[in-house]
C-alpha atoms as a PDB file:
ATOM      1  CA  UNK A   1      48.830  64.772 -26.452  1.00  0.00           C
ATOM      2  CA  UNK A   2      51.256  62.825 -23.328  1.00  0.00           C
ATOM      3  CA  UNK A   3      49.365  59.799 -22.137  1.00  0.00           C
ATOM      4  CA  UNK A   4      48.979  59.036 -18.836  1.00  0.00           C
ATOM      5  CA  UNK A   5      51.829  56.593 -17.737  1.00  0.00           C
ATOM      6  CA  UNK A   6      50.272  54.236 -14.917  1.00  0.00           C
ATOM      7  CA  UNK A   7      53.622  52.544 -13.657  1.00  0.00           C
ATOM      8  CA  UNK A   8      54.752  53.338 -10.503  1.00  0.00           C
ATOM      9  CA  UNK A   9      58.493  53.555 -10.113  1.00  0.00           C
ATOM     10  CA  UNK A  10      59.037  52.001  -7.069  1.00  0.00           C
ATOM     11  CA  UNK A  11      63.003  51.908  -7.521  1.00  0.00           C
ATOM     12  CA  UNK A  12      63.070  56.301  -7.770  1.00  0.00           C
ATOM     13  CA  UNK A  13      60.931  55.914  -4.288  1.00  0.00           C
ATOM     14  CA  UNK A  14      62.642  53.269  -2.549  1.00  0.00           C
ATOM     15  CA  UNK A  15      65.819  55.564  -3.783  1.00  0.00           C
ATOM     16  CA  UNK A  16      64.368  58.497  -1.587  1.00  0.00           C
ATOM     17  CA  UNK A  17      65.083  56.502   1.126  1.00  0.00           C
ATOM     18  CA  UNK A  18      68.655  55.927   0.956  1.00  0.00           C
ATOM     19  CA  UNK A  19      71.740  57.827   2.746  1.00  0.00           C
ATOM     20  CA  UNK A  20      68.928  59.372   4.747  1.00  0.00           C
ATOM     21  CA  UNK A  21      71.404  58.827   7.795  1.00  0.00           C
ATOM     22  CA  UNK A  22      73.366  61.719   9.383  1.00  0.00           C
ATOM     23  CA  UNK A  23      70.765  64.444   7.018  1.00  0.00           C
ATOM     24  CA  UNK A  24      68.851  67.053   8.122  1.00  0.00           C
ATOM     25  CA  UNK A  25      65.031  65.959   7.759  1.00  0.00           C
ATOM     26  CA  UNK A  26      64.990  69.421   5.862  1.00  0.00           C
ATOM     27  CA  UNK A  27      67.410  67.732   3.112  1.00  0.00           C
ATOM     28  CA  UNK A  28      65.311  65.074   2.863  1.00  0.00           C
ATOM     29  CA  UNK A  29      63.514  64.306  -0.507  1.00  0.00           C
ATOM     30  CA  UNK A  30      59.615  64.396  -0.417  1.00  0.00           C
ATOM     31  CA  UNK A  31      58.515  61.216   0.456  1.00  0.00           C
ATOM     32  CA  UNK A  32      60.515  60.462   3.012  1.00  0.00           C
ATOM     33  CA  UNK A  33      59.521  64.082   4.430  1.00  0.00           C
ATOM     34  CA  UNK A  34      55.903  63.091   3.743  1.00  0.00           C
ATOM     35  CA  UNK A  35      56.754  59.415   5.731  1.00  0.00           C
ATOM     36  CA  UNK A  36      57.495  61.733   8.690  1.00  0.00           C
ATOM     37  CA  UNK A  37      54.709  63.841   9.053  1.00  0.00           C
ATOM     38  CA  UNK A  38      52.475  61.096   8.731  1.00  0.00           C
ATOM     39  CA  UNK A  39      54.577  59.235  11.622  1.00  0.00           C
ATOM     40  CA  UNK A  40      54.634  62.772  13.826  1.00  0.00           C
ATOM     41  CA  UNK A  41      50.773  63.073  13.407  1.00  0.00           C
ATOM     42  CA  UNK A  42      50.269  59.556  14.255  1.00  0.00           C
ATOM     43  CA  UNK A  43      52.235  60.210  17.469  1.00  0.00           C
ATOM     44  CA  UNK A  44      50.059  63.185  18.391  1.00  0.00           C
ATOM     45  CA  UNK A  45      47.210  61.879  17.815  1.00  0.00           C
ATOM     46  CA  UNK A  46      48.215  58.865  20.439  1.00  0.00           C
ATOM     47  CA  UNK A  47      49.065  61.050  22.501  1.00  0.00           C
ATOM     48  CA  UNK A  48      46.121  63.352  22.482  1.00  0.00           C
ATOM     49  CA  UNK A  49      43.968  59.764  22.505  1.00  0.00           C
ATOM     50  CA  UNK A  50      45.696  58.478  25.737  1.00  0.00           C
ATOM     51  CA  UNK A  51      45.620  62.304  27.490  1.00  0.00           C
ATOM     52  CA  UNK A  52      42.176  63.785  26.274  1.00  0.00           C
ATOM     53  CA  UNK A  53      39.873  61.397  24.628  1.00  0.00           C
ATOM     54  CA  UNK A  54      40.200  58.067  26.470  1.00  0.00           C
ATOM     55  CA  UNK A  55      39.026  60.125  29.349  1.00  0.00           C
ATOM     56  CA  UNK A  56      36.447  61.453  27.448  1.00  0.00           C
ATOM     57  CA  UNK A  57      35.354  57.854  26.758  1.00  0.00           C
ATOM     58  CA  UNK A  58      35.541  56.557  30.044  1.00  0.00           C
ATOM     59  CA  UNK A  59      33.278  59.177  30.962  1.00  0.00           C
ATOM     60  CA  UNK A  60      31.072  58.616  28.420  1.00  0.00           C
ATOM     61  CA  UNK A  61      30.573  55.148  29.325  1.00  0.00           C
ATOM     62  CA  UNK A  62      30.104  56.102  33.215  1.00  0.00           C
ATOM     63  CA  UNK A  63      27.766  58.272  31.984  1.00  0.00           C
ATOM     64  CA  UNK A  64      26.232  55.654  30.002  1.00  0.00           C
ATOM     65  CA  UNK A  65      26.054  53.309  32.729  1.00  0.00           C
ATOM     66  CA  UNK A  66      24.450  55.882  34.993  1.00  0.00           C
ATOM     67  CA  UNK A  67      21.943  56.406  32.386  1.00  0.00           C
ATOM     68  CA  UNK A  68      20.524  52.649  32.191  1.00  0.00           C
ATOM     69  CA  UNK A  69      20.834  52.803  36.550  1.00  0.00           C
ATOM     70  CA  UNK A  70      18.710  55.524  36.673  1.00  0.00           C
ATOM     71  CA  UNK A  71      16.204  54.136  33.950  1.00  0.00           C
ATOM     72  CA  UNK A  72      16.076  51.057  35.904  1.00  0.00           C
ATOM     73  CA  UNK A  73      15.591  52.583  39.358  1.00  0.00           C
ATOM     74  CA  UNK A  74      12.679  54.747  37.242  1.00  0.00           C
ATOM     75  CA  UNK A  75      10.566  51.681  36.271  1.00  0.00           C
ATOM     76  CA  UNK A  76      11.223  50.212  39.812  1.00  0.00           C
ATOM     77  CA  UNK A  77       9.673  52.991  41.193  1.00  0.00           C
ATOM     78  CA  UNK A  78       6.797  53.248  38.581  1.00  0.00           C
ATOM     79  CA  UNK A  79       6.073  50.069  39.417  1.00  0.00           C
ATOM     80  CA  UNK A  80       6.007  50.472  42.822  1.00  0.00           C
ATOM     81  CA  UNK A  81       3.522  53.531  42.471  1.00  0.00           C
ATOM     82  CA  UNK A  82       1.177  51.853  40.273  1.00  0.00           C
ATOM     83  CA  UNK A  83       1.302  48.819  43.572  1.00  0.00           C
ATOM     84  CA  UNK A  84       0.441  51.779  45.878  1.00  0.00           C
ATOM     85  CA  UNK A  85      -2.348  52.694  44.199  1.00  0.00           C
ATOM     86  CA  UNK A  86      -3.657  49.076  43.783  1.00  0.00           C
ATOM     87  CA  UNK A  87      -3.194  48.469  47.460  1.00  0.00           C
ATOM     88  CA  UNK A  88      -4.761  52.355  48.448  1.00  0.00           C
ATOM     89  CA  UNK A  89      -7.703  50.921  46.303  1.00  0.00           C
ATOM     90  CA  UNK A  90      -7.607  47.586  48.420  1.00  0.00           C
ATOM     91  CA  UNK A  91      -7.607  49.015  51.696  1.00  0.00           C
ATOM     92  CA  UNK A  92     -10.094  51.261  50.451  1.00  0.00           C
ATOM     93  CA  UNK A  93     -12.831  47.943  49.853  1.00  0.00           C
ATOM     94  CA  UNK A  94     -11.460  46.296  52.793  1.00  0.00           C
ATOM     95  CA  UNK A  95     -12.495  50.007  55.102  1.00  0.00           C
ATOM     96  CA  UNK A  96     -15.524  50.012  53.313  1.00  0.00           C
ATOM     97  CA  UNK A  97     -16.583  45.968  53.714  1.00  0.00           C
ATOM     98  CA  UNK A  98     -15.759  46.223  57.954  1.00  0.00           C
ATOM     99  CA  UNK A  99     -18.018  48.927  57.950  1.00  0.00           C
ATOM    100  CA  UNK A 100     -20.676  47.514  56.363  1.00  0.00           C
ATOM    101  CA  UNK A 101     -19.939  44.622  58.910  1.00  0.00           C
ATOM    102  CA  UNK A 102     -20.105  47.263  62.206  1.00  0.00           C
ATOM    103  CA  UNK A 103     -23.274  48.390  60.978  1.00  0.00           C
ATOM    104  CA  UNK A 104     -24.678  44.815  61.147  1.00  0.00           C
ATOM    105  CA  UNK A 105     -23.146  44.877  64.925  1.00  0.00           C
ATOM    106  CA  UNK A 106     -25.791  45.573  67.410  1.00  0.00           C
ATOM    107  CA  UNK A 107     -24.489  47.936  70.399  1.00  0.00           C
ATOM    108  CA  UNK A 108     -25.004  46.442  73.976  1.00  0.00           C
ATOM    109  CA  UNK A 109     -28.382  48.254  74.392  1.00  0.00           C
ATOM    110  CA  UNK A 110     -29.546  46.869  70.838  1.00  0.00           C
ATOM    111  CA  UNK A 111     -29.096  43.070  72.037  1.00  0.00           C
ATOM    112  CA  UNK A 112     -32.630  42.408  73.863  1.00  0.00           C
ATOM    113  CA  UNK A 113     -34.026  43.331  70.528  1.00  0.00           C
ATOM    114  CA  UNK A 114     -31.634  41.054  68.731  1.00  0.00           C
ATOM    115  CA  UNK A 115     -33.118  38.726  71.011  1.00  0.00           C
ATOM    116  CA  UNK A 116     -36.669  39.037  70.763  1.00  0.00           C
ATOM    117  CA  UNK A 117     -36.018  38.777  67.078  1.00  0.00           C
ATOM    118  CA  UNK A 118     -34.235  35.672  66.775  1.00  0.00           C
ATOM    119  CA  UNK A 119     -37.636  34.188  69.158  1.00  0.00           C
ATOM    120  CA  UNK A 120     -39.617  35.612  67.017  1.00  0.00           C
ATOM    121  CA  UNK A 121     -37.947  33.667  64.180  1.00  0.00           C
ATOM    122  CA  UNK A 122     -38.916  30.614  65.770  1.00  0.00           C
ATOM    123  CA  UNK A 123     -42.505  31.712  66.910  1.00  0.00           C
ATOM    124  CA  UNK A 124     -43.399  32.697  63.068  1.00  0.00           C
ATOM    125  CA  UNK A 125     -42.304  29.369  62.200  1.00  0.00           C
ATOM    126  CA  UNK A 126     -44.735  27.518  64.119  1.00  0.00           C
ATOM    127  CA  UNK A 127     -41.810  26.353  66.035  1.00  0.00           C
ATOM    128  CA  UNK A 128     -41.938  25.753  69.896  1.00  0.00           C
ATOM    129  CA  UNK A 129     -38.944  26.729  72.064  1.00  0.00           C
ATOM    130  CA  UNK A 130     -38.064  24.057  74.992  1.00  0.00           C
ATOM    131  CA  UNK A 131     -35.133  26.355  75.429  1.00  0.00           C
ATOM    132  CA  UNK A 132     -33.700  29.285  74.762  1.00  0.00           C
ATOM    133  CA  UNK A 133     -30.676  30.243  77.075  1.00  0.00           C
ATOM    134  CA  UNK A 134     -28.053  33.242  76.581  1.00  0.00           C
ATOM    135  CA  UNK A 135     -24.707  32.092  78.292  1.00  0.00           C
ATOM    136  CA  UNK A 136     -21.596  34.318  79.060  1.00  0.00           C
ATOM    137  CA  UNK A 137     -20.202  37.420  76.712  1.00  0.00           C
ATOM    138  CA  UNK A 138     -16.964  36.233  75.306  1.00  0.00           C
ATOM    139  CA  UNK A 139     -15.259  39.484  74.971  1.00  0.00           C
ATOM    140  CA  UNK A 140     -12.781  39.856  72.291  1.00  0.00           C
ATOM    141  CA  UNK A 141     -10.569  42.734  71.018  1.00  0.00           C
ATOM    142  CA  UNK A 142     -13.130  44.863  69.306  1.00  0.00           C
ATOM    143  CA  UNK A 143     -16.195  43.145  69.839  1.00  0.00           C
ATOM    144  CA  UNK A 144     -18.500  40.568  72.431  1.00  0.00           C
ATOM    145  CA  UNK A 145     -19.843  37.552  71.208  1.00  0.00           C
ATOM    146  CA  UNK A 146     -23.170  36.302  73.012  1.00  0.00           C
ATOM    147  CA  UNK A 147     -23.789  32.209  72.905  1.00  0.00           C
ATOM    148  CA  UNK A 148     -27.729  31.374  73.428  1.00  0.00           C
ATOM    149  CA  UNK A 149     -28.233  27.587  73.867  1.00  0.00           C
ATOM    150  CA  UNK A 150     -32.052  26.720  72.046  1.00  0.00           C
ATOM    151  CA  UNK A 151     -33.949  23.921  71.903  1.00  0.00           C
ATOM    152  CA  UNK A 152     -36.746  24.003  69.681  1.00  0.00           C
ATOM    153  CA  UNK A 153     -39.362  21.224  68.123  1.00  0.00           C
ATOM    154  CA  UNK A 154     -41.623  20.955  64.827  1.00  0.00           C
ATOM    155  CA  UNK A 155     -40.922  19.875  61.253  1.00  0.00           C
ATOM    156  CA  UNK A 156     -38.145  19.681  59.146  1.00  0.00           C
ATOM    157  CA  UNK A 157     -39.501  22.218  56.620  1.00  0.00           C
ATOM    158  CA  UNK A 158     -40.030  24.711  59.922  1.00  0.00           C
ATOM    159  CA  UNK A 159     -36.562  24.011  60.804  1.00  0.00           C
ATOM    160  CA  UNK A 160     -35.357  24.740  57.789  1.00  0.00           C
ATOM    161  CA  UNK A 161     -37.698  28.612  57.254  1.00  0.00           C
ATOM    162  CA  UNK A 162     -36.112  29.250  60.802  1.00  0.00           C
ATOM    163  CA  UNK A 163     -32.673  29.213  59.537  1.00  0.00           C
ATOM    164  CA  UNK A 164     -33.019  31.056  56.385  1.00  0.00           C
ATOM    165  CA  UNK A 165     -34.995  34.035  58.640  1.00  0.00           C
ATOM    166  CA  UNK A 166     -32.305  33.761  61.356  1.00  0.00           C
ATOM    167  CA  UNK A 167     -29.725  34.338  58.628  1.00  0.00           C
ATOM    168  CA  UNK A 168     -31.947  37.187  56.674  1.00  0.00           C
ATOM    169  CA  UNK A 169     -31.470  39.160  59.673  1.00  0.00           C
ATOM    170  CA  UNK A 170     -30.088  42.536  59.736  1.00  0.00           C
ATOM    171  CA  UNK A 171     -27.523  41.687  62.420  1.00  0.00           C
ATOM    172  CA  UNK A 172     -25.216  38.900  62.281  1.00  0.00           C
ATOM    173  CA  UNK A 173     -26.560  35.520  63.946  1.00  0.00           C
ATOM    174  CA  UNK A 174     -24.473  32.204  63.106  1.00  0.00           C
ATOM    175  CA  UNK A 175     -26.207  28.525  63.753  1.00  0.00           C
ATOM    176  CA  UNK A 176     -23.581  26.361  65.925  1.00  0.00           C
ATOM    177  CA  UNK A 177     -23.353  22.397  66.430  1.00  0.00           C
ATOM    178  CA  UNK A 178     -26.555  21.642  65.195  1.00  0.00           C
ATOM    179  CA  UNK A 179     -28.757  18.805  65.591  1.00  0.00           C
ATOM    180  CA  UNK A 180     -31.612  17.594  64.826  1.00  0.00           C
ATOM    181  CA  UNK A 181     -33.360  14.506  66.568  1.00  0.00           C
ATOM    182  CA  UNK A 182     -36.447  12.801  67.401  1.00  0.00           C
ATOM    183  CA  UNK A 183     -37.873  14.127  70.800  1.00  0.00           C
ATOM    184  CA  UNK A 184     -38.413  11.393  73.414  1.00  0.00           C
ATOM    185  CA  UNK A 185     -41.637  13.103  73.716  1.00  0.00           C
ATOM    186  CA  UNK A 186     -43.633  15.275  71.514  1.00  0.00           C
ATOM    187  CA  UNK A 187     -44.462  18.538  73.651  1.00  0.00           C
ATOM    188  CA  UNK A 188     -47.816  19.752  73.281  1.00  0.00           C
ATOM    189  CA  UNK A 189     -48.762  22.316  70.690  1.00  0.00           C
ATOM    190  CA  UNK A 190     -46.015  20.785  67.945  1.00  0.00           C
ATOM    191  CA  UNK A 191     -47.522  18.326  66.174  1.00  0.00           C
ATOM    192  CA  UNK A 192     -47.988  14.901  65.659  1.00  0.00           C
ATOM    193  CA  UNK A 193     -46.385  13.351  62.991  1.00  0.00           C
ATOM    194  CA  UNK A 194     -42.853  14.441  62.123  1.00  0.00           C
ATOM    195  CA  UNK A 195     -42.731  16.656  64.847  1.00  0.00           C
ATOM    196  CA  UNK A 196     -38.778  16.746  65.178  1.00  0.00           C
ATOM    197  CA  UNK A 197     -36.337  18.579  67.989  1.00  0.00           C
ATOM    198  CA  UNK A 198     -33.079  20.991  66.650  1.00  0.00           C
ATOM    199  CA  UNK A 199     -31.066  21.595  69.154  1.00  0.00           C
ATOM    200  CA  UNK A 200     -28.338  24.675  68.572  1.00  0.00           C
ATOM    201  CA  UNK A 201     -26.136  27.128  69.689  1.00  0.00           C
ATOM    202  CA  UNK A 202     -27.109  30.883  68.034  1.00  0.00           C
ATOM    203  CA  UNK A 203     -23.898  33.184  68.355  1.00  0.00           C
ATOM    204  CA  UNK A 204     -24.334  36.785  67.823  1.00  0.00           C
ATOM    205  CA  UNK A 205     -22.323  39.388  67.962  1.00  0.00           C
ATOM    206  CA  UNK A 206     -22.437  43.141  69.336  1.00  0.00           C
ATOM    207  CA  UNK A 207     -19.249  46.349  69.096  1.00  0.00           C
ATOM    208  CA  UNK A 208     -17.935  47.127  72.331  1.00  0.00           C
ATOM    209  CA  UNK A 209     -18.532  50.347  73.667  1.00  0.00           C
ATOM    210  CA  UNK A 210     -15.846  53.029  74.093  1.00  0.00           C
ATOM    211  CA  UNK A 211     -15.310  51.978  77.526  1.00  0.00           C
ATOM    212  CA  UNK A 212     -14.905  48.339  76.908  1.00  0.00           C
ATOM    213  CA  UNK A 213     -12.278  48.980  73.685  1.00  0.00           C
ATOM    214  CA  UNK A 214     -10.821  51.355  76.337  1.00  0.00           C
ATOM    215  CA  UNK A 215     -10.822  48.196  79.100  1.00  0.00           C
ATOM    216  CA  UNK A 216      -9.136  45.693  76.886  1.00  0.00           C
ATOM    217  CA  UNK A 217      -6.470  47.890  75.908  1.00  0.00           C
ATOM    218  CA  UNK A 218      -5.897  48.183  79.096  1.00  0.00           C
ATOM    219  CA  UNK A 219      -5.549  44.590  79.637  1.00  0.00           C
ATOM    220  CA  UNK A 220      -3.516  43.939  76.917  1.00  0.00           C
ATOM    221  CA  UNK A 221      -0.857  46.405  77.775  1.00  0.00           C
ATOM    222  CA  UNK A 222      -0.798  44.760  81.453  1.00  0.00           C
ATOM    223  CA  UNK A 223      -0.451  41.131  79.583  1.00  0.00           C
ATOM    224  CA  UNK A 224       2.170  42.972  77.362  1.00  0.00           C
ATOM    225  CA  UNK A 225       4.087  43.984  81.008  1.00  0.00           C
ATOM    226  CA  UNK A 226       4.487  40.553  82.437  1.00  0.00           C
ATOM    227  CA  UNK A 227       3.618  39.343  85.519  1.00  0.00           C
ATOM    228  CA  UNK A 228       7.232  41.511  86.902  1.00  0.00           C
ATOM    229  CA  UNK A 229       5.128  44.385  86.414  1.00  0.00           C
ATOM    230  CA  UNK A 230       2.295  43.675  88.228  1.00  0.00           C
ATOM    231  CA  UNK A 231       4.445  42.240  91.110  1.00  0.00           C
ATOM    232  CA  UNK A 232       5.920  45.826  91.078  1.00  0.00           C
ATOM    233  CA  UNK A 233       2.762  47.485  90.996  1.00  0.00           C
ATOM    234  CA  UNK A 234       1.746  45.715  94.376  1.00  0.00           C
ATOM    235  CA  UNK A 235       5.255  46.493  96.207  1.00  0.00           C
END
């Protein structure tokens, strides 16, 4: 039995490759024929790389690119959906807490008994008014606010039972620059010792009626208009 030979005669093959010059590549001997198909498919293939499939991979990679643009712009927008319904939520509490306010808002025909009860305050108290004076409406953009100048005198622990009723109210009644002194003179009826005088200013507040919202609109477009426009007006 022949056994295998492992050497490699690299003279016979370097021999193909002589007086190859001025031949027909059909003459040629087998490697170098083998040589230039290998060369002619490399070619093609270059080709076919620089005319087909670099496009392909250009496109790819826009394709690619586009893919991780429109990912992003996705999360952006989740994001911004999930805030939308976070903020719906918000304005939701915020609709529902200045309601709860306007219902503690007396109307303008609910303010003599607003008044009566913040008197009464002080009358259940013990407590003695000296004065008790409502001053001008302040009217603002969507409601009035009422200032009422009092003057009352007793004890400090009255004083302090007036407050906490006057802010247990069901309507909203705030306690302004107060003071509390010794009177010059204890008035009759308050008591002797530590008989003491508050003075305060009790704001509360009422809505505005249709007509009044209607009014300061009104106003506040003619502000808006200048004082050209009222000059106008009069010509």
């Amino acid at each position: 039995m022949a056994k295998f030979n492992p050497k490699i005669d690299f003279t016979g093959l370097t021999a193909q490759f002589e007086g190859l010059q001025g031949r027909h590549a059909g003459l040629w001997p087998p490697l170098p024929k083998a040589a230039l198909l290998v060369g002619i498919v490399a070619v093609v293939l270059g080709v076919a790389y620089v005319a087909w499939w670099r496009g392909q991979l250009e496109e790819l990679d826009t394709r690619v690119q586009e893919e991780a643009r429109l990912k992003q712009e996705f999360t952006e927008k989740m994001k911004q959906a999930v805030n939308l319904e976070v903020l719906r939520k918000q304005k939701e509490q915020v609709s529902q807490y200045v309601s709860l306010l306007e219902k503690q808002l007396p109307g303008k025909a609910e303010m003599d008994a607003l008044l009566s009860d913040i008197n009464q305050a002080g009358v259940g108290r013990g407590l003695q008014f000296e004065l008790f004076k409502p001053g001008q409406v302040v009217v603002k953009d969507y409601y009035a606010e009422l200032p009422i100048s009092i003057k009352l005198s007793g004890n400090y622990h009255d004083f302090g039972a007036f407050t906490s009723d006057i802010a247990n109210l069901p309507r909203i009644v705030t306690l302004n620059n107060l003071q509390i002194t010794l009177p010059d003179k204890a008035p009759a009826g308050a008591g002797a010792a530590g008989a003491l005088s508050m003075e305060a200013v009790a704001k509360t507040f009422r809505y505005l009626d249709p007509e009044e919202v209607a009014e300061q609109r009104r106003k506040a477009a003619a502000a808006a208009k200048g004082p050209n426009a009222n000059k106008g007006a009069a010509k």
